[in-house]
N, C-alpha and C. Protein backbone atom coordinates (compact mmCIF):
# COMPACT_ATOMS: atom_id res chain seq x y z
N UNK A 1 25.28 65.58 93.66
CA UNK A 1 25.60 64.44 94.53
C UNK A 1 24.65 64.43 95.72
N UNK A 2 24.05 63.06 96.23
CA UNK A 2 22.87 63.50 97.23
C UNK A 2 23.88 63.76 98.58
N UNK A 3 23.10 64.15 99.27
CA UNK A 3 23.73 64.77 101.13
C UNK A 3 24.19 63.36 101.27
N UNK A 4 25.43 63.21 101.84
CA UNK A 4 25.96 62.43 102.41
C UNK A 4 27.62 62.85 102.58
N UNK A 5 28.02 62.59 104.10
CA UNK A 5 29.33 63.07 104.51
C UNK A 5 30.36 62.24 103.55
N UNK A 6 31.12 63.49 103.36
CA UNK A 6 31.90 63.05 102.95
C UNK A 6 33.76 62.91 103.96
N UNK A 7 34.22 62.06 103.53
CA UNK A 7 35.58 61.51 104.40
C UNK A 7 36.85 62.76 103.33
N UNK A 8 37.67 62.96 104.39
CA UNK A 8 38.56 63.61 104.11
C UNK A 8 39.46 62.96 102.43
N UNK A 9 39.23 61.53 102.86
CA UNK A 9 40.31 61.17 101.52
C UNK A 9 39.63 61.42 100.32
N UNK A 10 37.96 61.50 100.53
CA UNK A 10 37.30 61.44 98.99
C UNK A 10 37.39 62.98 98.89
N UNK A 11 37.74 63.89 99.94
CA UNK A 11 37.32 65.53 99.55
C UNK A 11 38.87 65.28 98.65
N UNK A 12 40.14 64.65 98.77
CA UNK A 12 41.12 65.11 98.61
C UNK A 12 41.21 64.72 97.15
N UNK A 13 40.27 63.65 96.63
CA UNK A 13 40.27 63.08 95.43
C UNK A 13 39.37 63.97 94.77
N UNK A 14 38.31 64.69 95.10
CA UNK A 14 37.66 65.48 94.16
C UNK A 14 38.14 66.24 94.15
N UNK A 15 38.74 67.25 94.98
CA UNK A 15 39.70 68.51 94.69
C UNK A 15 40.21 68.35 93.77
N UNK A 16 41.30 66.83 94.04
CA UNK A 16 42.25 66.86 92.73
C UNK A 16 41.55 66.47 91.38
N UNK A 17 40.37 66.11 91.25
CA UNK A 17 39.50 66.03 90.24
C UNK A 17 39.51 67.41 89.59
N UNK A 18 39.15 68.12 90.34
CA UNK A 18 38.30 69.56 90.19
C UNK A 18 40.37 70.51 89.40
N UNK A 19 41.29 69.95 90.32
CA UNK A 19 42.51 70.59 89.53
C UNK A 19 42.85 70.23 88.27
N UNK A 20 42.25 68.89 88.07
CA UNK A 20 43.10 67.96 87.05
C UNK A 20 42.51 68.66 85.66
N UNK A 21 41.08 68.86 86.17
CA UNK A 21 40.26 69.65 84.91
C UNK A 21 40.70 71.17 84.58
N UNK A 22 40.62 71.82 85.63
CA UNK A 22 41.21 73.32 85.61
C UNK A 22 42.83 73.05 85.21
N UNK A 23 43.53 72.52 85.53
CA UNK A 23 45.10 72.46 84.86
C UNK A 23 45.34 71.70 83.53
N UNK A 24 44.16 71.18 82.73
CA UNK A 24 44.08 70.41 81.24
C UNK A 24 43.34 71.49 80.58
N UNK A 25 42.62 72.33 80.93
CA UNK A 25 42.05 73.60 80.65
C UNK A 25 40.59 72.97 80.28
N UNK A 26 39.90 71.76 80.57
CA UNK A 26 38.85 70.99 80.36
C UNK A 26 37.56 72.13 80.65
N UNK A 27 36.36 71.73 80.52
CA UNK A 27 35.47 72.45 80.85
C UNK A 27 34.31 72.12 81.73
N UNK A 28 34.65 70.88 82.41
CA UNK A 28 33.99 70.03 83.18
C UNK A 28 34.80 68.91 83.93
N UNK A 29 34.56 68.63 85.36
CA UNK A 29 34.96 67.51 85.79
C UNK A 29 34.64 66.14 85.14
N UNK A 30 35.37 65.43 84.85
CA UNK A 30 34.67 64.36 84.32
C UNK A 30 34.93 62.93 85.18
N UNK A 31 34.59 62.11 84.66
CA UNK A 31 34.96 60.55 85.34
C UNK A 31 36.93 60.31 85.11
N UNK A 32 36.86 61.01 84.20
CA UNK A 32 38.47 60.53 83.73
C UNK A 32 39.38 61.38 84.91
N UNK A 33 38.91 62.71 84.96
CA UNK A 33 40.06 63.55 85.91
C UNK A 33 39.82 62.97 87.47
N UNK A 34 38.35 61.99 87.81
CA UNK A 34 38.56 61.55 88.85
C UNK A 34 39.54 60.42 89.26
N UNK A 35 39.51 59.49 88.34
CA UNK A 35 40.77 58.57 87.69
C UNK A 35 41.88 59.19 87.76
N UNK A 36 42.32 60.22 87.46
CA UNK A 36 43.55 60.76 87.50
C UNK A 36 43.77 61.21 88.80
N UNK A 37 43.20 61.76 89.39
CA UNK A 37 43.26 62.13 91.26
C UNK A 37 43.49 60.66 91.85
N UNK A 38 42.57 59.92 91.56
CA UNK A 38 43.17 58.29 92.73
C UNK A 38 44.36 58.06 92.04
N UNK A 39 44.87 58.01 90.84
CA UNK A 39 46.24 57.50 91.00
C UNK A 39 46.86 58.15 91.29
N UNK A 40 46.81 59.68 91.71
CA UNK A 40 47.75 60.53 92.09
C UNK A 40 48.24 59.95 93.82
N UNK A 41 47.02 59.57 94.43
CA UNK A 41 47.14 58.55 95.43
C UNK A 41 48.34 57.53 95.65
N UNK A 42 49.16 57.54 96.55
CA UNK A 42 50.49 56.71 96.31
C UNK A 42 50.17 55.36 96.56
N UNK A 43 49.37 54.82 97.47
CA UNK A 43 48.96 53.62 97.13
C UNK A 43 48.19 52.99 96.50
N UNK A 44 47.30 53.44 95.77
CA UNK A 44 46.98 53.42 94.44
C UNK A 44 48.12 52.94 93.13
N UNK A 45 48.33 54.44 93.28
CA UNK A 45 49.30 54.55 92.00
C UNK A 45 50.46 52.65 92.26
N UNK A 46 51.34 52.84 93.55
CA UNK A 46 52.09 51.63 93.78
C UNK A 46 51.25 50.77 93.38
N UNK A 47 49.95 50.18 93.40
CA UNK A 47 48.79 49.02 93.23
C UNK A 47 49.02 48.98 91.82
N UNK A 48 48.77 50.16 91.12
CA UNK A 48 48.69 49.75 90.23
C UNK A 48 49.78 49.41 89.10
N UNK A 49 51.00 50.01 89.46
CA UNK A 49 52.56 49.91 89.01
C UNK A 49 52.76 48.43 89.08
N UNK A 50 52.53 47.67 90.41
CA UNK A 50 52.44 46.55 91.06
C UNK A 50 51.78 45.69 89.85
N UNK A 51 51.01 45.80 89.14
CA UNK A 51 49.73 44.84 88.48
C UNK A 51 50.58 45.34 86.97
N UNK A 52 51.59 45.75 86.65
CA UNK A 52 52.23 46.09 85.37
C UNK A 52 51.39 46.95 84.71
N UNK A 53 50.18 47.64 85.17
CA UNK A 53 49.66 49.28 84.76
C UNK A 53 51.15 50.38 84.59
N UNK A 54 51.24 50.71 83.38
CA UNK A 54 51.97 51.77 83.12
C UNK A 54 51.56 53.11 84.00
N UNK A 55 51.94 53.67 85.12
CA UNK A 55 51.16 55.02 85.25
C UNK A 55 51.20 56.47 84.57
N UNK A 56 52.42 56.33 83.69
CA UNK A 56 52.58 57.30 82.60
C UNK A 56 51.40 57.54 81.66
N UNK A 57 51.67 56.21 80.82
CA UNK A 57 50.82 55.81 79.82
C UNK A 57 49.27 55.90 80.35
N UNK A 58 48.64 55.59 81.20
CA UNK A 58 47.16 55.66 81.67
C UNK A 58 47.27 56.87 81.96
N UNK A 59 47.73 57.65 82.80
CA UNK A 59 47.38 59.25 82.81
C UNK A 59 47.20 59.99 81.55
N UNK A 60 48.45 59.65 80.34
CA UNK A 60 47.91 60.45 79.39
C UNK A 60 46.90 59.48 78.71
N UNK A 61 46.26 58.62 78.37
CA UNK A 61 45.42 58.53 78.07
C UNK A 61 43.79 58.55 78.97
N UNK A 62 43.77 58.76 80.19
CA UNK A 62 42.99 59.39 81.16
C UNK A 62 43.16 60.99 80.25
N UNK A 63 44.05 62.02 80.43
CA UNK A 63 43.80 63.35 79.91
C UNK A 63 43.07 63.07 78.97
N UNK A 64 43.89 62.24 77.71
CA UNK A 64 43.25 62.63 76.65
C UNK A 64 41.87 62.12 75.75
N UNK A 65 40.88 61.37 77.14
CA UNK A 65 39.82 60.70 77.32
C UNK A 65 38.98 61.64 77.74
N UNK A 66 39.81 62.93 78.68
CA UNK A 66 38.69 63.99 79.52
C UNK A 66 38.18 64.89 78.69
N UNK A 67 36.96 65.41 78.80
CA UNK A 67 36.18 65.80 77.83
C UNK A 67 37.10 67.40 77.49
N UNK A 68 37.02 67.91 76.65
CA UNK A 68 37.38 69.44 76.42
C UNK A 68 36.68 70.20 75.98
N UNK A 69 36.51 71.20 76.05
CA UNK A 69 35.72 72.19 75.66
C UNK A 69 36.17 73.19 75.37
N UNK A 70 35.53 74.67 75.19
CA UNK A 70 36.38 75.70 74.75
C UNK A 70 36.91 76.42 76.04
N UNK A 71 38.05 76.96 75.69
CA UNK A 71 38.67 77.34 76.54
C UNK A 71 38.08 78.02 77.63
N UNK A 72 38.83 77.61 79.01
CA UNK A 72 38.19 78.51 80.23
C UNK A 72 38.45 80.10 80.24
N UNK A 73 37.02 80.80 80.36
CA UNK A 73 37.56 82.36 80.67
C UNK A 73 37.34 82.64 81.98
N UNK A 74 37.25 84.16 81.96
CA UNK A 74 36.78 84.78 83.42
C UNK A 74 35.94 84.58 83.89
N UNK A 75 34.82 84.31 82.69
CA UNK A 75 33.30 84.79 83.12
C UNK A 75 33.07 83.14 82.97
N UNK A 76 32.58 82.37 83.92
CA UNK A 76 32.40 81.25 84.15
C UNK A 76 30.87 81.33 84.40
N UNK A 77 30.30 81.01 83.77
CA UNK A 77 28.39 80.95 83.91
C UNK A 77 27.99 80.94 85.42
N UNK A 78 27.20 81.14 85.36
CA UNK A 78 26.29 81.84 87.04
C UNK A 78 27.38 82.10 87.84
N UNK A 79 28.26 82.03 87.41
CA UNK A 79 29.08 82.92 88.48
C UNK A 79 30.23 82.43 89.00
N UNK A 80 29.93 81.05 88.42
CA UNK A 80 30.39 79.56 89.86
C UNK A 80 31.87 79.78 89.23
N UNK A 81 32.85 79.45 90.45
CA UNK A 81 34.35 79.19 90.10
C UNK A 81 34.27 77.85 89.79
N UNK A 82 34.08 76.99 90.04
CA UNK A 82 34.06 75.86 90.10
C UNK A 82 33.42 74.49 88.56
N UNK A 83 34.12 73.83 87.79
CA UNK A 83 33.67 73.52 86.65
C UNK A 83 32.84 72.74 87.02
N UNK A 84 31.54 72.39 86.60
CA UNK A 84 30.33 71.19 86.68
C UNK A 84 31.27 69.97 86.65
N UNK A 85 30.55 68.88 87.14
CA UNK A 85 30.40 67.35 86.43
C UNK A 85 29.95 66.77 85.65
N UNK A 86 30.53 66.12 84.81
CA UNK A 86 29.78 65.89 83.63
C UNK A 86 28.73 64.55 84.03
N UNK A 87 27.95 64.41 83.23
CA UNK A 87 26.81 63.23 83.71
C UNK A 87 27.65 61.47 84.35
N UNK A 88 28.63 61.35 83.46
CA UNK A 88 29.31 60.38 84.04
C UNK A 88 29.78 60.50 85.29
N UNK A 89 30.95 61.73 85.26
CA UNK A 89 30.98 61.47 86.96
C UNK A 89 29.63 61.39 87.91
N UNK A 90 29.24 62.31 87.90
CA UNK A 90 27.72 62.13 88.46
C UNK A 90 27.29 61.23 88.58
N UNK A 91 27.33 60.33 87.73
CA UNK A 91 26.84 58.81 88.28
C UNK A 91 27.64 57.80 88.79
N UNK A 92 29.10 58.08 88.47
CA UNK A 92 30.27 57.57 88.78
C UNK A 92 30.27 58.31 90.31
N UNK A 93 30.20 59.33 91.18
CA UNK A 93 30.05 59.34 92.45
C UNK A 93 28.55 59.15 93.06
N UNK A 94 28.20 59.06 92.12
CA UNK A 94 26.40 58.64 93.38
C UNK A 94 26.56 57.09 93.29
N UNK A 95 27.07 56.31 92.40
CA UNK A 95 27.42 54.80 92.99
C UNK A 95 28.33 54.53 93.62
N UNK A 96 29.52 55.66 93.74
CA UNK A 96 30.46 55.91 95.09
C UNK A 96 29.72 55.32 96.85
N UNK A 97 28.46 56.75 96.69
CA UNK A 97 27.84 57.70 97.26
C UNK A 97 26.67 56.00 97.94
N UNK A 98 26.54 55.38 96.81
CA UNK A 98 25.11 54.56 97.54
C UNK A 98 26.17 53.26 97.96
N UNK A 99 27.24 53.19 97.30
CA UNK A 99 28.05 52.00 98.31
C UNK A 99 28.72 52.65 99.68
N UNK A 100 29.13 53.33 100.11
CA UNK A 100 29.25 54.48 100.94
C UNK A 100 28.04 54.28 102.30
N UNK A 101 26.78 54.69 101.48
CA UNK A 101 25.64 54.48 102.38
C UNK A 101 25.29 53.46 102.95
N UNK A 102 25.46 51.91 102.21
CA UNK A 102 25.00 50.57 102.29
C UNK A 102 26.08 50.28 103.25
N UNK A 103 27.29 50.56 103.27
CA UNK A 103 28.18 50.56 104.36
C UNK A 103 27.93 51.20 105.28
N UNK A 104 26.81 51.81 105.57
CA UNK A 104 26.87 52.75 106.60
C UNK A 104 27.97 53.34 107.33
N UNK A 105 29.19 53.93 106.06
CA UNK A 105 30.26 55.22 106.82
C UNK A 105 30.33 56.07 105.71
N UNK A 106 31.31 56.99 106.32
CA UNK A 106 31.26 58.22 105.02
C UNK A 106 31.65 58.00 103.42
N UNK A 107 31.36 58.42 102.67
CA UNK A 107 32.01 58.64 101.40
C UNK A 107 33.64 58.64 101.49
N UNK A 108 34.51 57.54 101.00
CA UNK A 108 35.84 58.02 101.23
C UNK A 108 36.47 57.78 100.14
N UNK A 109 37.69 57.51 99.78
CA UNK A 109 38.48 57.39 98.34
C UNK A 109 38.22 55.99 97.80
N UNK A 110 37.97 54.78 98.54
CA UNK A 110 38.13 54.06 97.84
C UNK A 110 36.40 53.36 97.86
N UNK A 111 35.82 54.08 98.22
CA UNK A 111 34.19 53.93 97.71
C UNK A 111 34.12 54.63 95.99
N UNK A 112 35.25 55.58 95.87
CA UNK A 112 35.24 56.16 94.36
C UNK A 112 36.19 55.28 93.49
N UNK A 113 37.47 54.57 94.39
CA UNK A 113 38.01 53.23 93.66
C UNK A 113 37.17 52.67 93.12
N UNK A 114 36.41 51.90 93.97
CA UNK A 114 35.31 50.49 93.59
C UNK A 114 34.52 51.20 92.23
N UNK A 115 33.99 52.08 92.62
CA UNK A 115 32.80 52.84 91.57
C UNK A 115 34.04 52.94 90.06
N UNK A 116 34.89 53.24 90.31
CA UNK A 116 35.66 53.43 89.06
C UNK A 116 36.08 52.18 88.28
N UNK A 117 36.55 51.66 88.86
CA UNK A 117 36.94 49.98 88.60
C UNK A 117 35.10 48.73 88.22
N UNK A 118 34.57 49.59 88.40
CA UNK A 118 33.08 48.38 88.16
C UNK A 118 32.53 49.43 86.96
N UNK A 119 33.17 50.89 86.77
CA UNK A 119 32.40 51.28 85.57
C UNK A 119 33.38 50.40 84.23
N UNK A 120 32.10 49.62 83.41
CA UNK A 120 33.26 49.18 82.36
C UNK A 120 33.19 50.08 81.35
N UNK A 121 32.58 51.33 81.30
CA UNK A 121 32.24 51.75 80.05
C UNK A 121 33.71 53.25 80.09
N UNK A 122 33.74 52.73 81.57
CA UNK A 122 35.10 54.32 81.70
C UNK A 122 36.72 54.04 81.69
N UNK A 123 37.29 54.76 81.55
CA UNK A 123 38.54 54.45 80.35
C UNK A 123 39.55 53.94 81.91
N UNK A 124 39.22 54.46 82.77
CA UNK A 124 40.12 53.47 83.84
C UNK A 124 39.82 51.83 83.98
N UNK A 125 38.82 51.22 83.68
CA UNK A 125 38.74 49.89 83.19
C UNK A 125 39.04 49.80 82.10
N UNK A 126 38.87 50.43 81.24
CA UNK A 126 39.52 49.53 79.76
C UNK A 126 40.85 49.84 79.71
N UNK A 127 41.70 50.66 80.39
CA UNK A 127 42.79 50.62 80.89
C UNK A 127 43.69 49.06 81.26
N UNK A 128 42.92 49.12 82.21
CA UNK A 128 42.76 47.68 83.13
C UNK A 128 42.91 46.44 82.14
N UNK A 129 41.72 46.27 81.87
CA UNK A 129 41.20 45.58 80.56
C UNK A 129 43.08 45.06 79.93
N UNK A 130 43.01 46.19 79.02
CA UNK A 130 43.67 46.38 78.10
C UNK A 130 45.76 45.60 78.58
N UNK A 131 45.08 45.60 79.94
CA UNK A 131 46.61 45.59 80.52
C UNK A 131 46.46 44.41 80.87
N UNK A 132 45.53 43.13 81.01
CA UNK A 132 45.66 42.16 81.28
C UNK A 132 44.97 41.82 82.73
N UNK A 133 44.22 43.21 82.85
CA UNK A 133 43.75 43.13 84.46
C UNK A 133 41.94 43.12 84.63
N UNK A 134 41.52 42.05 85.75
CA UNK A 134 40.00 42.24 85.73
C UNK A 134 39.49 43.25 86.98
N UNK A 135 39.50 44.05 86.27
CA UNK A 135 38.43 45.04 87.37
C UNK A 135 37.71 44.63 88.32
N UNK A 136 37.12 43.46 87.75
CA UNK A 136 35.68 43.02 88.85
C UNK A 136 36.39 42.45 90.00
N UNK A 137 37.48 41.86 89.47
CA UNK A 137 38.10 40.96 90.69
C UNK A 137 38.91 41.93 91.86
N UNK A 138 38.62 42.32 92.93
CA UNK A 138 39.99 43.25 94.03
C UNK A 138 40.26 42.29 94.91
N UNK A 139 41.43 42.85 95.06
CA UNK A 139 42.20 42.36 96.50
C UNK A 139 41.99 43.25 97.44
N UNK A 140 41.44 43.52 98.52
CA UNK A 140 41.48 44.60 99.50
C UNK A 140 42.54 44.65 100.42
N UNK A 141 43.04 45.31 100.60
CA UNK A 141 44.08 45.58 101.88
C UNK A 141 44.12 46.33 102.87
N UNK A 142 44.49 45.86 104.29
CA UNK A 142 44.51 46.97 105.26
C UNK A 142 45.99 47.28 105.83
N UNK A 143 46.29 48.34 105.90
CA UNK A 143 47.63 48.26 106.66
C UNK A 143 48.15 49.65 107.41
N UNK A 144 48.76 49.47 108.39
CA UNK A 144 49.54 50.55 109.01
C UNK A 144 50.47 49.88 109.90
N UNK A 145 50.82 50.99 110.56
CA UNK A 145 52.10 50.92 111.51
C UNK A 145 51.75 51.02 113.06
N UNK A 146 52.39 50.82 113.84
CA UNK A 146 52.23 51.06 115.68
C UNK A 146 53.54 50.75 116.23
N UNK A 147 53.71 51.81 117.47
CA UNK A 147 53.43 52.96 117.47
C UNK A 147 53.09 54.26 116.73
N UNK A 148 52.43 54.78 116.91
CA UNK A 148 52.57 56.10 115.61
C UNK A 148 53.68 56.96 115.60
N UNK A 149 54.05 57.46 116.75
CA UNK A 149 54.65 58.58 116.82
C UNK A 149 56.09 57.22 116.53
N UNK A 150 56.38 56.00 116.84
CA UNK A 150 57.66 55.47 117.47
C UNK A 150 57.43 54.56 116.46
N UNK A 151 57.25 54.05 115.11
CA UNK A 151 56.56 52.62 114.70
C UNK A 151 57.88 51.53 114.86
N UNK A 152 57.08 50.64 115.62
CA UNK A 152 57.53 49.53 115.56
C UNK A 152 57.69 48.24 114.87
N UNK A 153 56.18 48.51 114.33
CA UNK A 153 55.68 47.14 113.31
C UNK A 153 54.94 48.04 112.46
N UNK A 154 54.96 46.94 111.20
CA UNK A 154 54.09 47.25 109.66
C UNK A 154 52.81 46.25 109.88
N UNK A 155 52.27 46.33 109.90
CA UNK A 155 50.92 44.74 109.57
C UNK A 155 50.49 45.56 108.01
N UNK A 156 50.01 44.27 107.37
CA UNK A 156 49.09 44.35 106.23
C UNK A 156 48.17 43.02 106.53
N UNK A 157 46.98 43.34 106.11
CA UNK A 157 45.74 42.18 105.87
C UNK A 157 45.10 42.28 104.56
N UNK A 158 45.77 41.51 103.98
CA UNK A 158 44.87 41.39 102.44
C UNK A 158 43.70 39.84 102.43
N UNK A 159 42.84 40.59 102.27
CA UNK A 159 41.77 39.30 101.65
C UNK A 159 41.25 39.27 100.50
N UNK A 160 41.61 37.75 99.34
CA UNK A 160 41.56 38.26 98.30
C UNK A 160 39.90 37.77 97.71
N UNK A 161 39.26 38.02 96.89
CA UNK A 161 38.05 37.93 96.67
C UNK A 161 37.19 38.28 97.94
N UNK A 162 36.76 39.23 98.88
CA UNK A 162 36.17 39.12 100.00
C UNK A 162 34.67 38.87 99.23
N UNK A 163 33.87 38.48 99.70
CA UNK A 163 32.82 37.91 99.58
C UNK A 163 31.82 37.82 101.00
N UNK A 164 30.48 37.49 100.79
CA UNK A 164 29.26 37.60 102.03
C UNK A 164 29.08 39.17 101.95
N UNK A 165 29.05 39.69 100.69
CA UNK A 165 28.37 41.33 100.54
C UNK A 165 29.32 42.25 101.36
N UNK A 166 30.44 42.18 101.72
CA UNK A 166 31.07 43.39 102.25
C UNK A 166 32.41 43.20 102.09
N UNK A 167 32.99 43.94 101.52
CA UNK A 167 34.40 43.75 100.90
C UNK A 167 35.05 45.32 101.18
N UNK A 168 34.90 45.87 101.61
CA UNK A 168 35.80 47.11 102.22
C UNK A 168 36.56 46.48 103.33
N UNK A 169 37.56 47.15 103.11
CA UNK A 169 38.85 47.21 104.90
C UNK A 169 38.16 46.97 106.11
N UNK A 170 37.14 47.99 106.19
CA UNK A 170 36.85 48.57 107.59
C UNK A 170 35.92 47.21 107.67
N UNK A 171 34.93 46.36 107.44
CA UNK A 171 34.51 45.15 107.39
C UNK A 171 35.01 44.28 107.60
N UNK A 172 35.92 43.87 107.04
CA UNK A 172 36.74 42.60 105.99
C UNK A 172 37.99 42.39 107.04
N UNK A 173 38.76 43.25 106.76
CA UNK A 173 40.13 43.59 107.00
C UNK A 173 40.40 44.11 108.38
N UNK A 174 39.92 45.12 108.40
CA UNK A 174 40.18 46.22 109.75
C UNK A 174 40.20 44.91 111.06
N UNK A 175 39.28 44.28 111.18
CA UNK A 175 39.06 43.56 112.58
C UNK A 175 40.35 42.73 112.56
N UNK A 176 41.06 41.99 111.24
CA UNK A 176 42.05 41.39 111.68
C UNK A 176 43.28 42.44 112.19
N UNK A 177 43.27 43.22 111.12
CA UNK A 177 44.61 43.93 111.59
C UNK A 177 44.57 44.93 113.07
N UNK A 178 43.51 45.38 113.51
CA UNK A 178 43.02 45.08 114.95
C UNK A 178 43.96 44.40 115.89
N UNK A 179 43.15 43.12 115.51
CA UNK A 179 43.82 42.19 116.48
C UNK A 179 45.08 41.76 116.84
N UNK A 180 45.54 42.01 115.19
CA UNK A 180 47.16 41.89 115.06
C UNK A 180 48.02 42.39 115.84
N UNK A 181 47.55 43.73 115.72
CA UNK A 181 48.68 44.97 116.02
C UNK A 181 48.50 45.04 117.56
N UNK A 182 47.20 44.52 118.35
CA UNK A 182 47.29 44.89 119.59
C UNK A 182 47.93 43.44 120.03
N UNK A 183 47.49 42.45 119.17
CA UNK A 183 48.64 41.41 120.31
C UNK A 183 50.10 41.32 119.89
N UNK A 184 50.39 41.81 119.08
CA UNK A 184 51.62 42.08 118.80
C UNK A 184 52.81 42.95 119.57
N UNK A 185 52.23 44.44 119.76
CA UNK A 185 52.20 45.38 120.76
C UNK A 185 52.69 44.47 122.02
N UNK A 186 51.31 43.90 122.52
CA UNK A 186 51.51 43.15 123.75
C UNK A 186 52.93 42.21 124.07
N UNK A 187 52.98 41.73 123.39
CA UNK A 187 53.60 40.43 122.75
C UNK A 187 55.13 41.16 123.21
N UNK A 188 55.58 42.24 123.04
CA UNK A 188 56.50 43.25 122.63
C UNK A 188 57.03 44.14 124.00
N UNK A 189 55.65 44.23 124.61
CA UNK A 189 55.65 44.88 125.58
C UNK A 189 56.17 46.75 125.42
N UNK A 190 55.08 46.70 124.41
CA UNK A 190 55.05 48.45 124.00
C UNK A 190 53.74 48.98 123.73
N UNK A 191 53.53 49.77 124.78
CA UNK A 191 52.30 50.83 124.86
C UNK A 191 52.23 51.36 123.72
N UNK A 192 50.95 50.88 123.22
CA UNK A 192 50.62 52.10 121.96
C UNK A 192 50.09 53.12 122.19
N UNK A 193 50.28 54.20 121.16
CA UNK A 193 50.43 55.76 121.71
C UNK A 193 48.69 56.74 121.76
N UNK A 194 47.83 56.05 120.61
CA UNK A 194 46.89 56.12 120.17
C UNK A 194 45.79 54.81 119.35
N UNK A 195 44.76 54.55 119.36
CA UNK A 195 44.14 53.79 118.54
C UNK A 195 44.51 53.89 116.50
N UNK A 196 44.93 52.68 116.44
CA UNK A 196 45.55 52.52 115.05
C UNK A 196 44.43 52.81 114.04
N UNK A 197 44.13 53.46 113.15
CA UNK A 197 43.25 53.44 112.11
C UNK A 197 43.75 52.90 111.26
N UNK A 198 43.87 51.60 110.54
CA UNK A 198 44.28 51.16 109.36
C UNK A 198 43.26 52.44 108.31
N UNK A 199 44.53 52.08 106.81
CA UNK A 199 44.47 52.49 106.18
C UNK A 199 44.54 51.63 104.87
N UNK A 200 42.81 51.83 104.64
CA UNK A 200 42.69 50.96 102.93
C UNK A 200 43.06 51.36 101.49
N UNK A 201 43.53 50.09 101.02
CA UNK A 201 44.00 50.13 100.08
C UNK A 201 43.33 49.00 99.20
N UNK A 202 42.28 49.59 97.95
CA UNK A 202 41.77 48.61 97.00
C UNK A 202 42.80 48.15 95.91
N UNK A 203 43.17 46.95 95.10
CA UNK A 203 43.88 46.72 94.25
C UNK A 203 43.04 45.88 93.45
N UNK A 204 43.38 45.87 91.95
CA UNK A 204 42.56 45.11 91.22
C UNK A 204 43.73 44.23 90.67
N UNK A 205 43.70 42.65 91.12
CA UNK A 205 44.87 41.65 90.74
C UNK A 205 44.16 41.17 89.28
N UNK A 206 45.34 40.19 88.75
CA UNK A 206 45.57 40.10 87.22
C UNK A 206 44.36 38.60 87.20
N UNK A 207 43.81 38.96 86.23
CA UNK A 207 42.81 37.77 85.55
C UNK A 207 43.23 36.43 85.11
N UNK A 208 43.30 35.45 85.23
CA UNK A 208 44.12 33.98 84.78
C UNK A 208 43.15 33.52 83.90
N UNK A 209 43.62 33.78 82.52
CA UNK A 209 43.04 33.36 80.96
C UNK A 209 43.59 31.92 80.94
C-alpha cells in the first residue's frame, strides 16, 4: 500500500480484515474479508439491512468467496505474523488509497466503502447486484449528535447522487450539518461541549428498472 496516513476507522477495518482471514483459517487477506470487516461496521451493516441486503446471507457468501489455502501453521514464511494481501485487495486499497489522496485527508473506512462498491468484479457488488441494488449509485450521509457528553439533537444530511467530483461527507455533507447543529444549539440556547465531528455513512440505494 503506498505511504499515506491512515484514519483510525480504516486501521479498524483492516484489522478486522486481517481477523476475518486468520479466524476462516484463509491464507491471505483478501478483498472479500475486507467486505466482511465494513459490514461488521454498524452503520454499514444497518445501510445495508435498510436496502433489503440479507447480512447473514452476504457474509457467508463473502467467507465462502475468500480465497483458502492450506492450513495456517507456526512457521509463517519470513517470519511475518501477519497474512499477505492478495493482489485484489491490493488494488482494492490503493484505489481506497488514491481517492483518499484526491481528497486530500486520510485513508478512512469509507474511502474502502466507495473502492468496494465500484469494484464490479468483487463479490460485495454482485452481492448488491444480485439484490436489486446499483453500486454506482450512493447516498452519502452525515450525522451525529450535540451535546456530546448531554445530546440533545440527532441531525442527519443525506445528499443523494452528490455530484461536481466530490461526494464524501466531509465535502458534501459535513458543511451542512455544521451549520445545522450550531444554529440549532443556538436556537436552544445550549453550549456545546466540544466541536461536532460528523460521522459518515456511505449507502448504496436501490436501482429503478
Amino acid at each position: 500500500m503506498s505511504a499515506q496516513t491512515v484514519a483510525e476507522s480504516a486501521r479498524r477495518v483492516l484489522a478486522g480484515a486481517r481477523d476475518a482471514a486468520l479466524r476462516l483459517g484463509h491464507d491471505a487477506v483478501g478483498a472479500e474479508h475486507v467486505a466482511l470487516a465494513l459490514l461488521d461496521d454498524p452503520k454499514v451493516g444497518a445501510a445495508f439491512t435498510g436496502l433489503g441486503v440479507p447480512l447473514g446471507s452476504a457474509r457467508e457468501r463473502l467467507e465462502a468467496a475468500g480465497r483458502r489455502g492450506r492450513p495456517r501453521s507456526s512457521a509463517v514464511p519470513n517470519g511475518a505474523r501477519e497474512p499477505p494481501y492478495t493482489s485484489h485487495a491490493k488494488r482494492l486499497i490503493e484505489l481506497a488509497t488514491t481517492q483518499a489522496r484526491g481528497q486530500g485527508s486520510d485513508l478512512a473506512a469509507e474511502h474502502l466503502l466507495v473502492a468496494a462498491l465500484e469494484d464490479q468484479r468483487g463479490t460485495l457488488a454482485r452481492i448488491l447486484s444480485d439484490n436489486g441494488v446499483a453500486a454506482a449509485r450512493v447516498l452519502e450521509a452525515t450525522g451525529g449528535h450535540a451535546p456530546v457528553e448531554r445530546p440533545r439533537i440527532v441531525v442527519a444530511v443525506m445528499i443523494d447522487e452528490p455530484s461536481g467530483g466530490k461526494y464524501f461527507g466531509g465535502d458534501v455533507a459535513a458543511p451542512v450539518f455544521s451549520a445545522t447543529v450550531q444554529q440549532t444549539l443556538r436556537m436552544l440556547g445550549v453550549q456545546p461541549d466540544m466541536n461536532v465531528k460528523p460521522q459518515i455513512v456511505v449507502q448504496a440505494v436501490e436501482e429503478s428498472f
